[in-house]
N, C-alpha and C. Protein backbone atom coordinates (compact mmCIF):
# COMPACT_ATOMS: atom_id res chain seq x y z
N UNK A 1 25.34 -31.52 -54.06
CA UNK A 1 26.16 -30.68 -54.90
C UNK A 1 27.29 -31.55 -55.45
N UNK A 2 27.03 -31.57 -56.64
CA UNK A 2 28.25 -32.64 -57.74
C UNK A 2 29.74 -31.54 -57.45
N UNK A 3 30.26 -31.23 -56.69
CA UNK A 3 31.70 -30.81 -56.62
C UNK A 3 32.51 -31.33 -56.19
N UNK A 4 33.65 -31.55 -56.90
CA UNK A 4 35.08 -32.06 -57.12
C UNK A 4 35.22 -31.35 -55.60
N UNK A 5 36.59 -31.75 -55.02
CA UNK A 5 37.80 -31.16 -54.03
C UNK A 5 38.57 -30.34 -54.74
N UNK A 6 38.47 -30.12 -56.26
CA UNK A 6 38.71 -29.21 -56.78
C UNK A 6 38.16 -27.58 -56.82
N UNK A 7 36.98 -28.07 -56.83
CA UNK A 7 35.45 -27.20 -57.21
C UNK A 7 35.46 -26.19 -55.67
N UNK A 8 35.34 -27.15 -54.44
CA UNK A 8 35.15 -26.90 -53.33
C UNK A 8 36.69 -25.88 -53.05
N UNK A 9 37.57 -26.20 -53.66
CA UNK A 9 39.12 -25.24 -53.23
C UNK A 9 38.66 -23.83 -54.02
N UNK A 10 38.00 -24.11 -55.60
CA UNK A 10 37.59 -22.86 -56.26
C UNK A 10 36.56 -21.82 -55.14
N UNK A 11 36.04 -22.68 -55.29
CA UNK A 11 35.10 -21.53 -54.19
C UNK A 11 35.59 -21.20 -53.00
N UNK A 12 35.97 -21.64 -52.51
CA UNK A 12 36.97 -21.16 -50.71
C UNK A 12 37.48 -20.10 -51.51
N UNK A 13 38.36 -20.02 -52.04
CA UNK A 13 39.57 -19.01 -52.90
C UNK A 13 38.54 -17.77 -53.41
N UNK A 14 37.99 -18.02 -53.87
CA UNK A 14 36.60 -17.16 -54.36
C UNK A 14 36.25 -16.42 -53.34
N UNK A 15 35.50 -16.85 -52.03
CA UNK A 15 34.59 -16.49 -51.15
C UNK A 15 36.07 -15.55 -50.02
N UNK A 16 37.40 -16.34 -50.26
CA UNK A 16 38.29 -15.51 -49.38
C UNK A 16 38.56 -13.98 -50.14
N UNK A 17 38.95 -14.24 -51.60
CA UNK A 17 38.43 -13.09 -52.36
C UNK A 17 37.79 -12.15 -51.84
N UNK A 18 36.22 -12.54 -51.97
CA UNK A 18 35.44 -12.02 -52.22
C UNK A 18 34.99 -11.22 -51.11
N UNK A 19 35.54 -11.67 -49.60
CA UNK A 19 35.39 -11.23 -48.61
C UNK A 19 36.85 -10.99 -47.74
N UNK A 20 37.69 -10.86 -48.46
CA UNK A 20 38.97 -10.10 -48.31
C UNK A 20 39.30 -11.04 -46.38
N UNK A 21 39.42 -12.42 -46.85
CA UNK A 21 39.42 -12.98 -45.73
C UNK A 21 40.62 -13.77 -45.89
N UNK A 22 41.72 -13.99 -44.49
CA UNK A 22 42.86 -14.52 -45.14
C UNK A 22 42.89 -16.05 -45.36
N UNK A 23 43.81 -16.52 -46.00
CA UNK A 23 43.86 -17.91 -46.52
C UNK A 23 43.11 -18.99 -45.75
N UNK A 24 42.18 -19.68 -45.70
CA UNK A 24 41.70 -20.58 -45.15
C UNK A 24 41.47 -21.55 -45.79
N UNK A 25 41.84 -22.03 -47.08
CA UNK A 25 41.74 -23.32 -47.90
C UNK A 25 41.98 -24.32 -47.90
N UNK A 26 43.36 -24.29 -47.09
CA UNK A 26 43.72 -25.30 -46.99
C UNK A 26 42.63 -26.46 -45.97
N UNK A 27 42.56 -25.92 -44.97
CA UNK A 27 41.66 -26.86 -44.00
C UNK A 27 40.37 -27.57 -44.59
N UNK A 28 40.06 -26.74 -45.79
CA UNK A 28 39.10 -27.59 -46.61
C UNK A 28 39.34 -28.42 -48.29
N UNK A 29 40.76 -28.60 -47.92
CA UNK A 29 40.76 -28.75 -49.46
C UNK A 29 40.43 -30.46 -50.28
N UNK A 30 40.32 -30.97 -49.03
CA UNK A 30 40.00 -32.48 -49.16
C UNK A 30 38.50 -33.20 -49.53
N UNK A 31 37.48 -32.07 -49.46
CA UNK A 31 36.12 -32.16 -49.35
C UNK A 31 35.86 -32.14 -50.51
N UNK A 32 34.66 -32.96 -50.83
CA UNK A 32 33.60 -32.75 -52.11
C UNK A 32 33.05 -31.89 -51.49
N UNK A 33 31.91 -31.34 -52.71
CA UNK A 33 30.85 -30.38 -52.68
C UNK A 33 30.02 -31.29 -51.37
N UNK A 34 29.37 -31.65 -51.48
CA UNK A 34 28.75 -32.74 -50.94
C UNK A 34 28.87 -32.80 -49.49
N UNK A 35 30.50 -33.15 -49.25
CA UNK A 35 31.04 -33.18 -47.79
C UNK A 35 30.57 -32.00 -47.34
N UNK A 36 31.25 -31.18 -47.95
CA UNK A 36 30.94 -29.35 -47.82
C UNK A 36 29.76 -28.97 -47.40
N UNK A 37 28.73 -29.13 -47.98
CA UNK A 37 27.14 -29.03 -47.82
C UNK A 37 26.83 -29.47 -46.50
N UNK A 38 27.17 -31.31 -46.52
CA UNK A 38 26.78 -31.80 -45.06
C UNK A 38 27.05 -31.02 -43.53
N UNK A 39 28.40 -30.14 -44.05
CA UNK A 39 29.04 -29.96 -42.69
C UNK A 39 27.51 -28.97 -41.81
N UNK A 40 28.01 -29.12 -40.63
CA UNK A 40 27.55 -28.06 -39.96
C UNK A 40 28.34 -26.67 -39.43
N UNK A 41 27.75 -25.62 -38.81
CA UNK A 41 28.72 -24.34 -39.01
C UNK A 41 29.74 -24.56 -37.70
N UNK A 42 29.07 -25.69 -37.03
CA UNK A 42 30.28 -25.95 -35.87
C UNK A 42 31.80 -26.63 -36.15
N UNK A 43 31.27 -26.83 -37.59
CA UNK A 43 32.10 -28.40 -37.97
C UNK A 43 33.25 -26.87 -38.93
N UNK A 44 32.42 -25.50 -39.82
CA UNK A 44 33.16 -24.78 -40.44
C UNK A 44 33.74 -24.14 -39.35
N UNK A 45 33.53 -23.72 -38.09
CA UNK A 45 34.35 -22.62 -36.78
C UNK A 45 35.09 -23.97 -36.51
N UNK A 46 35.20 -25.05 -36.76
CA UNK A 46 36.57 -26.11 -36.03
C UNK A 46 37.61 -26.12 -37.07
N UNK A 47 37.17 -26.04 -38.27
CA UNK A 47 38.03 -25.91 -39.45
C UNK A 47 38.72 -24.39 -39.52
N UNK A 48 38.15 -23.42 -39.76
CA UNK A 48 38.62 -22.01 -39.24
C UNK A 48 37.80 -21.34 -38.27
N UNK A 49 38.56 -21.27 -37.25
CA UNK A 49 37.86 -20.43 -35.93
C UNK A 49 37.29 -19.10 -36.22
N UNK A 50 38.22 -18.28 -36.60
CA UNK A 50 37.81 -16.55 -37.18
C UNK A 50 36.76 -16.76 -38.00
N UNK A 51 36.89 -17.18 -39.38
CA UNK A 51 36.14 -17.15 -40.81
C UNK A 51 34.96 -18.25 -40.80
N UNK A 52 35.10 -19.41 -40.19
CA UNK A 52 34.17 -20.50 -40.44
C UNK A 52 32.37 -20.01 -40.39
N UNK A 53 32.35 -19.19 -39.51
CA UNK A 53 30.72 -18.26 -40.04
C UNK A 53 30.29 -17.85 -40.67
N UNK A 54 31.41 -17.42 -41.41
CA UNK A 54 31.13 -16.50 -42.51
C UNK A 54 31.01 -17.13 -43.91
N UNK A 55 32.01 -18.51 -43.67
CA UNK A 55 32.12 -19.78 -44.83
C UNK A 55 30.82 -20.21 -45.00
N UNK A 56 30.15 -20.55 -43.69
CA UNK A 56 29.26 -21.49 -43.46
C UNK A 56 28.10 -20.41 -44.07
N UNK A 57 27.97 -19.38 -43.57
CA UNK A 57 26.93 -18.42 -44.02
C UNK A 57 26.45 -18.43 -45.53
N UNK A 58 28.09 -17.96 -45.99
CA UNK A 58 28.13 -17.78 -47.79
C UNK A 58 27.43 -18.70 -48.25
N UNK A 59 27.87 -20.06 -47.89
CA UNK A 59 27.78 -21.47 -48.30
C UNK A 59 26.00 -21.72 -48.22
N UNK A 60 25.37 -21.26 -47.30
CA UNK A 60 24.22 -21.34 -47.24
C UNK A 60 23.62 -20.42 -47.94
N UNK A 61 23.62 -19.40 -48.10
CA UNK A 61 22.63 -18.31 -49.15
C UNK A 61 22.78 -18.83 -50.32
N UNK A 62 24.67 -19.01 -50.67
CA UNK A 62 24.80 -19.43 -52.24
C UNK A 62 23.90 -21.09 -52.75
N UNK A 63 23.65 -21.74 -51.82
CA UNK A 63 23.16 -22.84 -51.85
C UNK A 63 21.64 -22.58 -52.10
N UNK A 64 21.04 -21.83 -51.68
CA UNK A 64 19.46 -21.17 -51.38
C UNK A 64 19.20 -20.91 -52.73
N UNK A 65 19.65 -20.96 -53.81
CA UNK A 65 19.21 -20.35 -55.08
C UNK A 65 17.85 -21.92 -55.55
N UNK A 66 18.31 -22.88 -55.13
CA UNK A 66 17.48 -24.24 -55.90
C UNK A 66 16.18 -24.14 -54.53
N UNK A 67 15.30 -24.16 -55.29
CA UNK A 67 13.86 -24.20 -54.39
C UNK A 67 14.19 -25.35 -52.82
N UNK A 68 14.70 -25.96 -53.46
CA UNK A 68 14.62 -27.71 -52.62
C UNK A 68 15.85 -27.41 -51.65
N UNK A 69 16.61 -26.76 -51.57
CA UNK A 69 17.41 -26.16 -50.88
C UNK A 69 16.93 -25.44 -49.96
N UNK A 70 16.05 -24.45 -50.34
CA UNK A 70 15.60 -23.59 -49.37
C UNK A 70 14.52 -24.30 -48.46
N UNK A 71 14.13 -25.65 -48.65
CA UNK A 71 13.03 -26.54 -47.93
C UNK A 71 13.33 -27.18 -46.99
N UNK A 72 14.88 -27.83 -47.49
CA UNK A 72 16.02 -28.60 -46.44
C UNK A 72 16.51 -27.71 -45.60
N UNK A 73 17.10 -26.71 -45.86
CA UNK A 73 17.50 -25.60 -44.94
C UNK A 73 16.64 -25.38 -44.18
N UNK A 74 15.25 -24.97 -44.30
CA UNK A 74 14.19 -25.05 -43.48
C UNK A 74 14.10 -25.99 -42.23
N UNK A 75 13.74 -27.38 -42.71
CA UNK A 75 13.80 -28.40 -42.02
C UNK A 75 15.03 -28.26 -41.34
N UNK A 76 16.00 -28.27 -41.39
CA UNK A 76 17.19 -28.21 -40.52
C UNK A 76 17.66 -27.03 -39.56
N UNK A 77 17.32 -26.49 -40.53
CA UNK A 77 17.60 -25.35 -38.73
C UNK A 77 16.46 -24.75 -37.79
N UNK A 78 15.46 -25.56 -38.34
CA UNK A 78 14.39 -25.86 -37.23
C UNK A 78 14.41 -26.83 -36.43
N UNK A 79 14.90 -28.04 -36.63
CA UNK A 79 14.55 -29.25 -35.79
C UNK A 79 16.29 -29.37 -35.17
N UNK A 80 16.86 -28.55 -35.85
CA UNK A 80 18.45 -29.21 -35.69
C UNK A 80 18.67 -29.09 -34.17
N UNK A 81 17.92 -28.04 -33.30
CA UNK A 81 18.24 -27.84 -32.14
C UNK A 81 19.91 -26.70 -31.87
N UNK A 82 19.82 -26.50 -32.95
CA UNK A 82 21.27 -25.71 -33.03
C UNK A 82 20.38 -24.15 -32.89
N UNK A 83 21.34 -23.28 -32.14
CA UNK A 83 20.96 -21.93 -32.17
C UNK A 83 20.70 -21.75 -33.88
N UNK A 84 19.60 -20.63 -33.74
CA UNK A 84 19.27 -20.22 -35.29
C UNK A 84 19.88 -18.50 -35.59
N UNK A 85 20.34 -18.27 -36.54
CA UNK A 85 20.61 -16.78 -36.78
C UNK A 85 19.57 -16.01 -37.62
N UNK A 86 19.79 -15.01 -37.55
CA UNK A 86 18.50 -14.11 -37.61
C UNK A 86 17.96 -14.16 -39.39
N UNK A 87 19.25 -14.60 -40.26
CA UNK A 87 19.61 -14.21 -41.43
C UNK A 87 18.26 -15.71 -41.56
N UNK A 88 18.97 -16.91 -40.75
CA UNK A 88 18.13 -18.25 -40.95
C UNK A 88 16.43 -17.84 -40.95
N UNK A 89 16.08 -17.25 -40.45
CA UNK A 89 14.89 -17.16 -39.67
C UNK A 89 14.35 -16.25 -40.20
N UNK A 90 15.10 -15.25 -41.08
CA UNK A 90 14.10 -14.75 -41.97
C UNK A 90 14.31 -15.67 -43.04
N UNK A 91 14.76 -16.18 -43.24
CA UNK A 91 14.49 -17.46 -44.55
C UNK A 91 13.28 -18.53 -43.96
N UNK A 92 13.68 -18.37 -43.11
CA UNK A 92 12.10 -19.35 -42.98
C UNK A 92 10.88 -19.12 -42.56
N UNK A 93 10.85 -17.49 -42.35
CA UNK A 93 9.59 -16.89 -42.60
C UNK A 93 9.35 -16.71 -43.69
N UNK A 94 10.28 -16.57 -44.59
CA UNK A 94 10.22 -16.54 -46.32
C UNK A 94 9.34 -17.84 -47.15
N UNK A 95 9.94 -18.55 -46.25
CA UNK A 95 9.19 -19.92 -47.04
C UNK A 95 8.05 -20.15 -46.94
N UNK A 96 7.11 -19.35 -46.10
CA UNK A 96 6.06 -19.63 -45.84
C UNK A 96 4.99 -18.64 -45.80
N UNK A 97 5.36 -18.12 -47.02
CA UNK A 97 4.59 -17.03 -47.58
C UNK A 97 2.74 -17.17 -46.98
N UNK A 98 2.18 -18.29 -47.19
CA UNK A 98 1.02 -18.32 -46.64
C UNK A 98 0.80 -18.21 -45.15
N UNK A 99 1.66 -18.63 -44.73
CA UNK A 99 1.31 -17.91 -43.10
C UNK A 99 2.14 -16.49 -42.85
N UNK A 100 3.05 -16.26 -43.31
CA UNK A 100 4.32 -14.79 -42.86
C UNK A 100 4.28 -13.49 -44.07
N UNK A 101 3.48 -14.30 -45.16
CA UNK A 101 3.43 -13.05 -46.25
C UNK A 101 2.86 -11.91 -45.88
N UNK A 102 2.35 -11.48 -44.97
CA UNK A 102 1.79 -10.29 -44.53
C UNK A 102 2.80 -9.77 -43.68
N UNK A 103 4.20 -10.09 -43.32
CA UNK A 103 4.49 -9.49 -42.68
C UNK A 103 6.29 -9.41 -43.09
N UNK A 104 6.49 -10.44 -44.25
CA UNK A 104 7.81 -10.35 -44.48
C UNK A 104 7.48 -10.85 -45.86
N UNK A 105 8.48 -10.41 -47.38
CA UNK A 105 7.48 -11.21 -48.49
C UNK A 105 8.80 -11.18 -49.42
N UNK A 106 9.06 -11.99 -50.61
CA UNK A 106 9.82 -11.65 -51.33
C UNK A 106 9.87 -10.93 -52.46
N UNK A 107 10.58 -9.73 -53.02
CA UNK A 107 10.15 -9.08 -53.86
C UNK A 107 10.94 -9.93 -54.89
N UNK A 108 12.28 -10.25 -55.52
CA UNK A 108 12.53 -10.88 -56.20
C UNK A 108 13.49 -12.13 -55.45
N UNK A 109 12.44 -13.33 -55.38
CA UNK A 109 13.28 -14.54 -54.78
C UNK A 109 14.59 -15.07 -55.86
N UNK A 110 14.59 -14.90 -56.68
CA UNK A 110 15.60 -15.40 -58.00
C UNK A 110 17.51 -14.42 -57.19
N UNK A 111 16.64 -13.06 -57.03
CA UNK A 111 17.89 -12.06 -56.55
C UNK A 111 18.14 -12.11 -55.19
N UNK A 112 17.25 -13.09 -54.32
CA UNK A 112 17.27 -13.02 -52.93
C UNK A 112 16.72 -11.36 -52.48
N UNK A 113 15.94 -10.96 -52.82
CA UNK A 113 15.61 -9.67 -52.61
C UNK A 113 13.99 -9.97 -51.96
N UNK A 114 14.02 -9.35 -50.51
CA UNK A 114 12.81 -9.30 -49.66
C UNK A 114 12.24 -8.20 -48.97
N UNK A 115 11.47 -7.91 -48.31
CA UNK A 115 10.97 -7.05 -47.97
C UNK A 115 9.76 -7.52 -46.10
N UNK A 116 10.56 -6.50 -45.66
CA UNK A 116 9.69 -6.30 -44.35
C UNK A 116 8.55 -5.83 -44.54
N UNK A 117 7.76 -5.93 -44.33
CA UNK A 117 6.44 -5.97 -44.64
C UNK A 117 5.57 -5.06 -42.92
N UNK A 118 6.20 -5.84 -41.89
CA UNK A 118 5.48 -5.42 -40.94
C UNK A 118 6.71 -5.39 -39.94
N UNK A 119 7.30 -4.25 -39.78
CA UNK A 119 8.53 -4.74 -39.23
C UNK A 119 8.37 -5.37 -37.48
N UNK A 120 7.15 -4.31 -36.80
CA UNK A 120 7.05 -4.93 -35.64
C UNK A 120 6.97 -6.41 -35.17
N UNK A 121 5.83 -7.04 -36.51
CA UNK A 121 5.64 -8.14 -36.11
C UNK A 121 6.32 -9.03 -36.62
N UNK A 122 7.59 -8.82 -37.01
CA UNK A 122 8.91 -9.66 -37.85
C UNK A 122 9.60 -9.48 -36.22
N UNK A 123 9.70 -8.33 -36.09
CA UNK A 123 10.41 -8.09 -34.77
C UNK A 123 9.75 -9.03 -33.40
N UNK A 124 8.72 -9.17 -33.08
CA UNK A 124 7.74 -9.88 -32.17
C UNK A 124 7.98 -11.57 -32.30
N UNK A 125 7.95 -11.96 -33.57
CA UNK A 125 8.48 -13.09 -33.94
C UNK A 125 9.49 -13.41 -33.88
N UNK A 126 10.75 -12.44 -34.07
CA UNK A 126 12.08 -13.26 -33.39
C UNK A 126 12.45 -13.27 -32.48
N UNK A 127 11.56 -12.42 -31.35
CA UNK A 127 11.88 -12.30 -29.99
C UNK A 127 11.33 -13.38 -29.11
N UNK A 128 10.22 -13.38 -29.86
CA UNK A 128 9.51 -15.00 -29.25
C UNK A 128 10.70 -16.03 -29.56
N UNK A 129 10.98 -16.16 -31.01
CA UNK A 129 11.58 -17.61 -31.27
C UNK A 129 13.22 -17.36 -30.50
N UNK A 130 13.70 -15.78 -30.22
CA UNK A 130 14.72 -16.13 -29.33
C UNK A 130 15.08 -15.69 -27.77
N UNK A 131 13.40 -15.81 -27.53
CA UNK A 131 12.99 -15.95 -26.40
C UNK A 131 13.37 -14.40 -25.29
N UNK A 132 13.69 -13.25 -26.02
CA UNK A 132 13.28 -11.89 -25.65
C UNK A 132 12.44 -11.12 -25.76
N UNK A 133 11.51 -10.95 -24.92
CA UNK A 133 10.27 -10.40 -25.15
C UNK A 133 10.27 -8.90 -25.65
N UNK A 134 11.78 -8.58 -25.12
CA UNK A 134 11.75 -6.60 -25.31
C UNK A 134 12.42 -6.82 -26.65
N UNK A 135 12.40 -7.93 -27.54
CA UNK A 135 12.88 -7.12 -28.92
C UNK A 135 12.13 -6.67 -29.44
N UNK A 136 12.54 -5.68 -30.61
CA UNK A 136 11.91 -4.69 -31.12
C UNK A 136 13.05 -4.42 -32.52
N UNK A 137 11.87 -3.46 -33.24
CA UNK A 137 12.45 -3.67 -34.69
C UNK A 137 13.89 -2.90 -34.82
N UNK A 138 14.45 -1.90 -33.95
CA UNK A 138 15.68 -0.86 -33.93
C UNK A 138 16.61 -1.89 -33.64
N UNK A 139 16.20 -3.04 -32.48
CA UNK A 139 16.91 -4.20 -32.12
C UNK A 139 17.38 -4.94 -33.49
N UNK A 140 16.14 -5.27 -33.98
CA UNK A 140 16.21 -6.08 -35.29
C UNK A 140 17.17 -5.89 -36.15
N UNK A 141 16.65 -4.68 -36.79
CA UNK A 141 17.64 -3.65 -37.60
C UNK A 141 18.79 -3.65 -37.66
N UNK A 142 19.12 -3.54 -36.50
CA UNK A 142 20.92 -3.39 -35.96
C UNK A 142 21.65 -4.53 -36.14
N UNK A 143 21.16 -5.81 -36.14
CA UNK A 143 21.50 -6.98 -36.10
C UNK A 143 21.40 -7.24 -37.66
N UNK A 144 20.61 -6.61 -38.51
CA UNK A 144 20.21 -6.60 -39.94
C UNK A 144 21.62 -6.30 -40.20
N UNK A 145 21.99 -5.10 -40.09
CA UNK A 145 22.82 -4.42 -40.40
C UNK A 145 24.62 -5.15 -40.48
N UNK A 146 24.58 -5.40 -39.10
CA UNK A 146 25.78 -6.23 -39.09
C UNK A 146 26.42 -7.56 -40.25
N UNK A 147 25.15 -7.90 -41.06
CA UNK A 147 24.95 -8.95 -41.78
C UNK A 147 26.05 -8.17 -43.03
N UNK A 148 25.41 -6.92 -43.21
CA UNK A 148 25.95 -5.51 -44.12
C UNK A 148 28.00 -6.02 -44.39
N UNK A 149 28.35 -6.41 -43.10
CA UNK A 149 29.97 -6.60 -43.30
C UNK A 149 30.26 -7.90 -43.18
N UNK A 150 29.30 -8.83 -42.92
CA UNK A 150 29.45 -10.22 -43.34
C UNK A 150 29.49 -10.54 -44.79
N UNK A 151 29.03 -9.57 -45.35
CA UNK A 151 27.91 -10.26 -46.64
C UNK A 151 27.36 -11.08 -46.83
N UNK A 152 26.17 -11.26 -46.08
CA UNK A 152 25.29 -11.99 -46.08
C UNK A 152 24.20 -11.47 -46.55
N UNK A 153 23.78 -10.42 -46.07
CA UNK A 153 22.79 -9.85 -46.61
C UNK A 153 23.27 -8.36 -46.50
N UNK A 154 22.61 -7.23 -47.73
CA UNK A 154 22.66 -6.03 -48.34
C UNK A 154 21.73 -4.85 -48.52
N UNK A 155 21.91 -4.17 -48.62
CA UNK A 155 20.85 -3.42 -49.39
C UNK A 155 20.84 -3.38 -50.85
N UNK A 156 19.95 -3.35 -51.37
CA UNK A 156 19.81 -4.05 -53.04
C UNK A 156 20.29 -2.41 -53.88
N UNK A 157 20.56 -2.73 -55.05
CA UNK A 157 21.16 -1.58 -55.70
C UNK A 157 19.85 -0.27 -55.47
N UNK A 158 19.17 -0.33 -55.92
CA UNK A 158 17.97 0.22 -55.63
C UNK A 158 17.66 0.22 -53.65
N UNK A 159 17.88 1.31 -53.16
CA UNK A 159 17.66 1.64 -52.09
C UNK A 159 16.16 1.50 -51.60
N UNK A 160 15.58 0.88 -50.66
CA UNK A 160 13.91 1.38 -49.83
C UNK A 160 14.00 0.92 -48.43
N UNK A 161 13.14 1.46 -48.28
CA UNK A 161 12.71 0.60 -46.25
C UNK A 161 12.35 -0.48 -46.82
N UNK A 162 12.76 -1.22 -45.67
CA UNK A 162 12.42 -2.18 -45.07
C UNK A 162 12.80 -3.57 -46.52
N UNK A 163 13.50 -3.35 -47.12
CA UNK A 163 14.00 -3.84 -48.38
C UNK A 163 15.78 -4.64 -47.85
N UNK A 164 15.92 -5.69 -48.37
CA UNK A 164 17.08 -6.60 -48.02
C UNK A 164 17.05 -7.23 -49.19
N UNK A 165 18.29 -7.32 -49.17
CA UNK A 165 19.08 -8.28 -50.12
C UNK A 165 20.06 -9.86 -49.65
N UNK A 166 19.92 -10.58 -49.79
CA UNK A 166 20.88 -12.20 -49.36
C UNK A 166 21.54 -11.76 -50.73
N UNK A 167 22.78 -11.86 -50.56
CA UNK A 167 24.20 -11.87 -51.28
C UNK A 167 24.55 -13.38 -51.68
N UNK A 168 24.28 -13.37 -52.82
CA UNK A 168 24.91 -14.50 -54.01
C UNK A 168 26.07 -14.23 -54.33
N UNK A 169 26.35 -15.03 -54.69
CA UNK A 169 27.96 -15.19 -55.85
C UNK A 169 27.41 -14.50 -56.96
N UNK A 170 28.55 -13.69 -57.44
CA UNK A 170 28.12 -12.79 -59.04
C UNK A 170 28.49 -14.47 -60.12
């Protein structure tokens, strides 16, 4: 990402905006785009303790718009050995439409707009990958939901089951 320490202060200011979060800019105002990108979300909770999840979160969906983005992201929070979040992990059942399209699919990838497809076995799959056998989709759901006051992910203007939205920058 070609961004100035300028660019990178615009968007902090933006994203505190946008998520009615208090001043945290300063701790990043020295970074390129670039730096920014590299960090990890341990590296955004050392910079701001409260908000840095939510930085790190934004920072990743808004990044997810370029195909090649969503490939690296892949690769990395699979091998990174870092706990994965649920938001991650349906992105990378996303990517792999030929093995997961039957059970999670995208209706418009451009809008970040997806769809559960099979919710049990979306549910079965993250319980394996986070190693609880009794999850289940009400489990799932609830954890969906919470994403709801992160903004991370939404329900799309158009209401349905089993329908999600990943939250871009307007």
């Amino acid at each position: 990402m070609d961004w100035t320490p300028g660019n990178v202060q615009k968007w902090v200011l933006w994203t505190e905006h946008l998520y009615r979060l208090p001043q945290v800019g300063k701790t990043f105002q020295e970074l390129s785009g670039k730096d920014l990108c590299a960090m990890m979300e341990e590296e955004f909770r050392h910079r701001s303790p409260l908000w840095g999840d939510v930085l790190y979160a934004h920072l990743d969906i808004w990044k997810s718009g370029s195909d090649e983005v969503w490939s690296a992201t892949e690769a990395d929070s699979s091998c990174s050995g870092q706990p994965i979040h649920l938001w991650q992990f349906l992105k990378e059942l996303l990517l792999k439409p030929h093995k997961y399209g039957r059970c999670i699919s995208w209706l418009n990838k451009e809008k970040g707009i997806f769809k559960i497809e099979d919710s049990a076995h979306v549910a079965r799959l993250w319980g394996i990958r986070k190693n609880r056998p009794a999850m289940n989709y009400d489990k799932l759901s609830r954890s969906i939901r919470q994403y709801y006051k992160k903004g991370i992910i939404r329900k799309p203007d158009v209401s349905q089951r089993l329908v999600y939205q990943f939250v871009h920058p307007v």
